[in-house]
Every structure is written in C-alpha cells, then in structure tokens.
C-alpha atoms as a PDB file:
ATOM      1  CA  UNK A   1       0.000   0.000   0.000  1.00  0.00           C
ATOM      2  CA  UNK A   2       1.421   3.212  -0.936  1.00  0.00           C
ATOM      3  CA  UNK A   3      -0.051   5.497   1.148  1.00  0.00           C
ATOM      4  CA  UNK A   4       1.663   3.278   4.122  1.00  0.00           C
ATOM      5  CA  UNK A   5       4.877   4.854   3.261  1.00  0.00           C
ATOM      6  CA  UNK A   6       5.626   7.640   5.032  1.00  0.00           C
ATOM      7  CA  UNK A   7       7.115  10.477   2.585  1.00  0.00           C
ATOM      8  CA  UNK A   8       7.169  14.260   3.667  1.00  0.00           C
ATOM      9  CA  UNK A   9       7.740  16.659   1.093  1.00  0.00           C
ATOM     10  CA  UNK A  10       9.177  20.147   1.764  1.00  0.00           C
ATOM     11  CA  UNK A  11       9.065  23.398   0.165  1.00  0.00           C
ATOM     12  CA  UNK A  12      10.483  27.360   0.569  1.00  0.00           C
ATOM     13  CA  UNK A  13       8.337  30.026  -0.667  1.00  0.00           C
ATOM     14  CA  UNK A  14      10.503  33.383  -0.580  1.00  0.00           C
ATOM     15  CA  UNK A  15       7.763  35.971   0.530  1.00  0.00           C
ATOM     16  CA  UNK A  16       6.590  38.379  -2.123  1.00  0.00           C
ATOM     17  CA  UNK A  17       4.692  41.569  -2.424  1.00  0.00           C
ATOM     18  CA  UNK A  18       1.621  39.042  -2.555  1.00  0.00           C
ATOM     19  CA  UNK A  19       2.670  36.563  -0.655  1.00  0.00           C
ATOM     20  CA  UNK A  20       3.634  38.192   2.825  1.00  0.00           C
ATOM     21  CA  UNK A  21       2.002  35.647   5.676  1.00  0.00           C
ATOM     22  CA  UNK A  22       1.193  31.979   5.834  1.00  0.00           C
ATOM     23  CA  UNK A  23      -1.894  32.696   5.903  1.00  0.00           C
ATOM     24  CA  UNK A  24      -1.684  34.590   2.148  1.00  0.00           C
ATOM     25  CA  UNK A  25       0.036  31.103   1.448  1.00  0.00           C
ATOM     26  CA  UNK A  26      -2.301  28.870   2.430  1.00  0.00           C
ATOM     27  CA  UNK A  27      -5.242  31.448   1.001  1.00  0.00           C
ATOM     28  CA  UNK A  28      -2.932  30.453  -2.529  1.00  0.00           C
ATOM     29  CA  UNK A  29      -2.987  26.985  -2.011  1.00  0.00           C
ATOM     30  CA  UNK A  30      -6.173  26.603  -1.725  1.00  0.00           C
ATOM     31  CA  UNK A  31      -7.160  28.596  -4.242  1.00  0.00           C
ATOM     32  CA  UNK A  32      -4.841  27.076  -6.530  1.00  0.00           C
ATOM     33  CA  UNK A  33      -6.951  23.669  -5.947  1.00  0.00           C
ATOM     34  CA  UNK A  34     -10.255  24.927  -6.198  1.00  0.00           C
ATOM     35  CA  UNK A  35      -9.355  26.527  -9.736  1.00  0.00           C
ATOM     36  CA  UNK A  36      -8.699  22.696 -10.812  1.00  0.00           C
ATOM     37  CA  UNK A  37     -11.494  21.107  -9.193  1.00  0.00           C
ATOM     38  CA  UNK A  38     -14.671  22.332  -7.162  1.00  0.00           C
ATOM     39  CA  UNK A  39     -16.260  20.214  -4.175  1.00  0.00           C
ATOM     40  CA  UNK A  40     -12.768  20.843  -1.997  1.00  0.00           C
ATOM     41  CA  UNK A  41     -12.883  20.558   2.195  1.00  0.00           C
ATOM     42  CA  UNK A  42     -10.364  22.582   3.457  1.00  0.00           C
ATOM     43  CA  UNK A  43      -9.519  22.406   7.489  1.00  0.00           C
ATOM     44  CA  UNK A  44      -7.314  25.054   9.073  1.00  0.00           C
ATOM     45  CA  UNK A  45      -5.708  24.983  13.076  1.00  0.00           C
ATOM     46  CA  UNK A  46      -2.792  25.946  14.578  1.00  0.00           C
ATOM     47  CA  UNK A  47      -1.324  22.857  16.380  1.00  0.00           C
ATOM     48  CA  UNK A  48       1.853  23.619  18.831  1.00  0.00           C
ATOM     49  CA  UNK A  49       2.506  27.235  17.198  1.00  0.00           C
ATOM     50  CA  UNK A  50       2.096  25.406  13.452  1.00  0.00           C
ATOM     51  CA  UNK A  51      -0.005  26.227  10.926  1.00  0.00           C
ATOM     52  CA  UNK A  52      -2.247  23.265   9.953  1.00  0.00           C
ATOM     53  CA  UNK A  53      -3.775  22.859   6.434  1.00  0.00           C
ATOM     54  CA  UNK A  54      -6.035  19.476   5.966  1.00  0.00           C
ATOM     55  CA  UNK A  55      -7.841  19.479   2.693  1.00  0.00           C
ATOM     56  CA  UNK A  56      -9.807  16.737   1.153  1.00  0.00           C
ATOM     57  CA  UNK A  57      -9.372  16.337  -2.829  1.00  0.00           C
ATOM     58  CA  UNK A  58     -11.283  14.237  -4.744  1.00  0.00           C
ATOM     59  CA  UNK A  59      -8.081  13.024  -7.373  1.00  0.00           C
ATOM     60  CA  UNK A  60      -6.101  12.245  -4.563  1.00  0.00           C
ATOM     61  CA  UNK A  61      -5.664   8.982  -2.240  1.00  0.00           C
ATOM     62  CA  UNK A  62      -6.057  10.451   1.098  1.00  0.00           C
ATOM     63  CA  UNK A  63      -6.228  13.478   2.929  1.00  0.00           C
ATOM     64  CA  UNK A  64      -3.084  16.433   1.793  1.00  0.00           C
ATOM     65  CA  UNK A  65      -1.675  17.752   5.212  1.00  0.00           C
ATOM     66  CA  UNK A  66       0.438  20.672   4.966  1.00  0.00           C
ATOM     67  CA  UNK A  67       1.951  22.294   7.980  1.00  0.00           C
ATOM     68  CA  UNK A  68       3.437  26.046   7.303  1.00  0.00           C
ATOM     69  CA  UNK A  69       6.221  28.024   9.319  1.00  0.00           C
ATOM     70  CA  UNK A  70       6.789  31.685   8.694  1.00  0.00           C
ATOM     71  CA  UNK A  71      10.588  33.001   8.936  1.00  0.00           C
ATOM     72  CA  UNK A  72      11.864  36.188   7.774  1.00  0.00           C
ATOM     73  CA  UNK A  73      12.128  36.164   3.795  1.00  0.00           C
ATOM     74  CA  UNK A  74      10.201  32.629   3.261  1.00  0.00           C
ATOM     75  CA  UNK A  75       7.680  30.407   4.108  1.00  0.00           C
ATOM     76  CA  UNK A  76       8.853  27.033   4.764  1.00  0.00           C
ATOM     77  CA  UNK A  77       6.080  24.228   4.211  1.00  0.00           C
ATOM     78  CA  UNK A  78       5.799  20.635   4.385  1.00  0.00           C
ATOM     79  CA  UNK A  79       3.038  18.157   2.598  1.00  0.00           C
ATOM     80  CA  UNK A  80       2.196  14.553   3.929  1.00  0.00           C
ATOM     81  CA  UNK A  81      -0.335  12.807   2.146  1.00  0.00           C
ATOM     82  CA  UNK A  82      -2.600  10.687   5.293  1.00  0.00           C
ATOM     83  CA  UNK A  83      -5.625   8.402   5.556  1.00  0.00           C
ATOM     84  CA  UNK A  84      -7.971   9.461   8.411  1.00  0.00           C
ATOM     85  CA  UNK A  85      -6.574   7.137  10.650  1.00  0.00           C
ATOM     86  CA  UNK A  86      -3.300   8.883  11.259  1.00  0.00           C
ATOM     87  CA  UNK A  87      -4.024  12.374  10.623  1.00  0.00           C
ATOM     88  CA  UNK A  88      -3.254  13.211  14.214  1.00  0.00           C
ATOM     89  CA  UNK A  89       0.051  11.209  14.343  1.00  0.00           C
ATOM     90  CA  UNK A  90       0.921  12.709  11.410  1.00  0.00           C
ATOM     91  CA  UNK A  91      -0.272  16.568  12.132  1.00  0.00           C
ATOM     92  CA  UNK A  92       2.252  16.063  15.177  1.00  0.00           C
ATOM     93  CA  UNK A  93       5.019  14.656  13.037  1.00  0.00           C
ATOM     94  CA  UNK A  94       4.553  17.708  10.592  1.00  0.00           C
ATOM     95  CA  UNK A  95       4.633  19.946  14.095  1.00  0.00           C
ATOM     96  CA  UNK A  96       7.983  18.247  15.049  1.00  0.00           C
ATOM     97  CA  UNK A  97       9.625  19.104  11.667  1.00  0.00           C
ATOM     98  CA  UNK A  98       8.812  22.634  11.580  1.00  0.00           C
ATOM     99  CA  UNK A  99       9.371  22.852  14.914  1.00  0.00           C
ATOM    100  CA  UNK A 100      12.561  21.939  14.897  1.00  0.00           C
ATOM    101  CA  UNK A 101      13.667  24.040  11.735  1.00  0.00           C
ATOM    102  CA  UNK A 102      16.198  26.953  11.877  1.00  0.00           C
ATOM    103  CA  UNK A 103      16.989  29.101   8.934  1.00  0.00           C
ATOM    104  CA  UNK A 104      20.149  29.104   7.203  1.00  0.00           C
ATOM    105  CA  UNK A 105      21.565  31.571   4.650  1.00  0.00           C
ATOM    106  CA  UNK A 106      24.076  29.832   2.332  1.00  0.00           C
ATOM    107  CA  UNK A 107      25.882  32.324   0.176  1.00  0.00           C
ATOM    108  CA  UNK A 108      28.210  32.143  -2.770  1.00  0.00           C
ATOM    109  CA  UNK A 109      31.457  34.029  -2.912  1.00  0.00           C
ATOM    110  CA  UNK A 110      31.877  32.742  -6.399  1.00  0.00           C
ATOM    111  CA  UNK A 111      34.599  30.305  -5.428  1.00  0.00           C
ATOM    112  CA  UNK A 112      34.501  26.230  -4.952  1.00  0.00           C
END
C-alpha cells in the first residue's frame, strides 16, 4: 500500500509583495486547488505554534496535510499525504519538523 509509506515533502516560498504571511500562502494553495477542481474541504488549526492545512481532494488517495512556518524572507512548508486514521500522528510529526527548523543563509562568494 502506498499510502503506508511515510514520505514528507518540503518546500520554501521566498515571501513576495503578494505573498507576505502563511496565511496569504495557504489562502494560494487553496485557491490554486479549487481553480482545478470544485467540491474541496479545506480544514485550518494551529497545532503547537504550526499552521495546519487538511484538505480533502477528490483526485487524490487520502487526505493532503500541509503544515506552514513563517521566517523572515520565506515560508517554509511541508506536505504529507494521510488516511484518516493517522491524521493526528501525522499533524504532530509535521509539528515536530517545523518545529525543529532553523533558517540558514548559504551564500556564494563565487569560489569552490
């Protein structure tokens, strides 16, 4: 069974003149959805100081968790894909993750 394996996938957005809050992020996401498809449930919370997304979409083979945390210059986000059973095991794994995350700023000098 696919969904059985556990894969998080994460994502920066760098914050733009439209996209200034997690919350204009999310409001994006979601609209980006419902522009494919209609009949979409959407579930926000904030679990542990983490912005919780749970939508329901029809194409896909369980329920689309996204948790969200805000830094500076980006948003960084993380998507598990989770059958009803573990949606709160998994809401606190997402919670752990972003929890956990620090921001780093790589740069390059232009040398190897």
């Amino acid at each position: 069974n696919e969904i059985g394996k556990l894969e998080i996938a994460y994502e920066f957005y760098k914050k733009d003149d439209n996209i200034k809050t997690v919350q204009d992020l999310i409001k994006l996401h979601n609209q980006e959805h419902l522009a494919a498809q209609q009949n979409l449930r959407f579930e926000t919370k904030v679990v542990c100081g983490i912005n919780i997304r749970i939508a329901e979409i029809k194409n896909y083979p369980s329920k689309e968790i996204i948790g969200y945390k805000d830094f500076k210059n980006f948003i960084l986000f993380c998507v598990l894909y989770c059958p009803d059973l573990y949606i709160e095991r998994d809401t606190r794994k997402i919670c752990y993750i972003l929890k956990s995350a620090i921001p780093v700023e790589i740069r390059n000098n232009g040398t190897h």
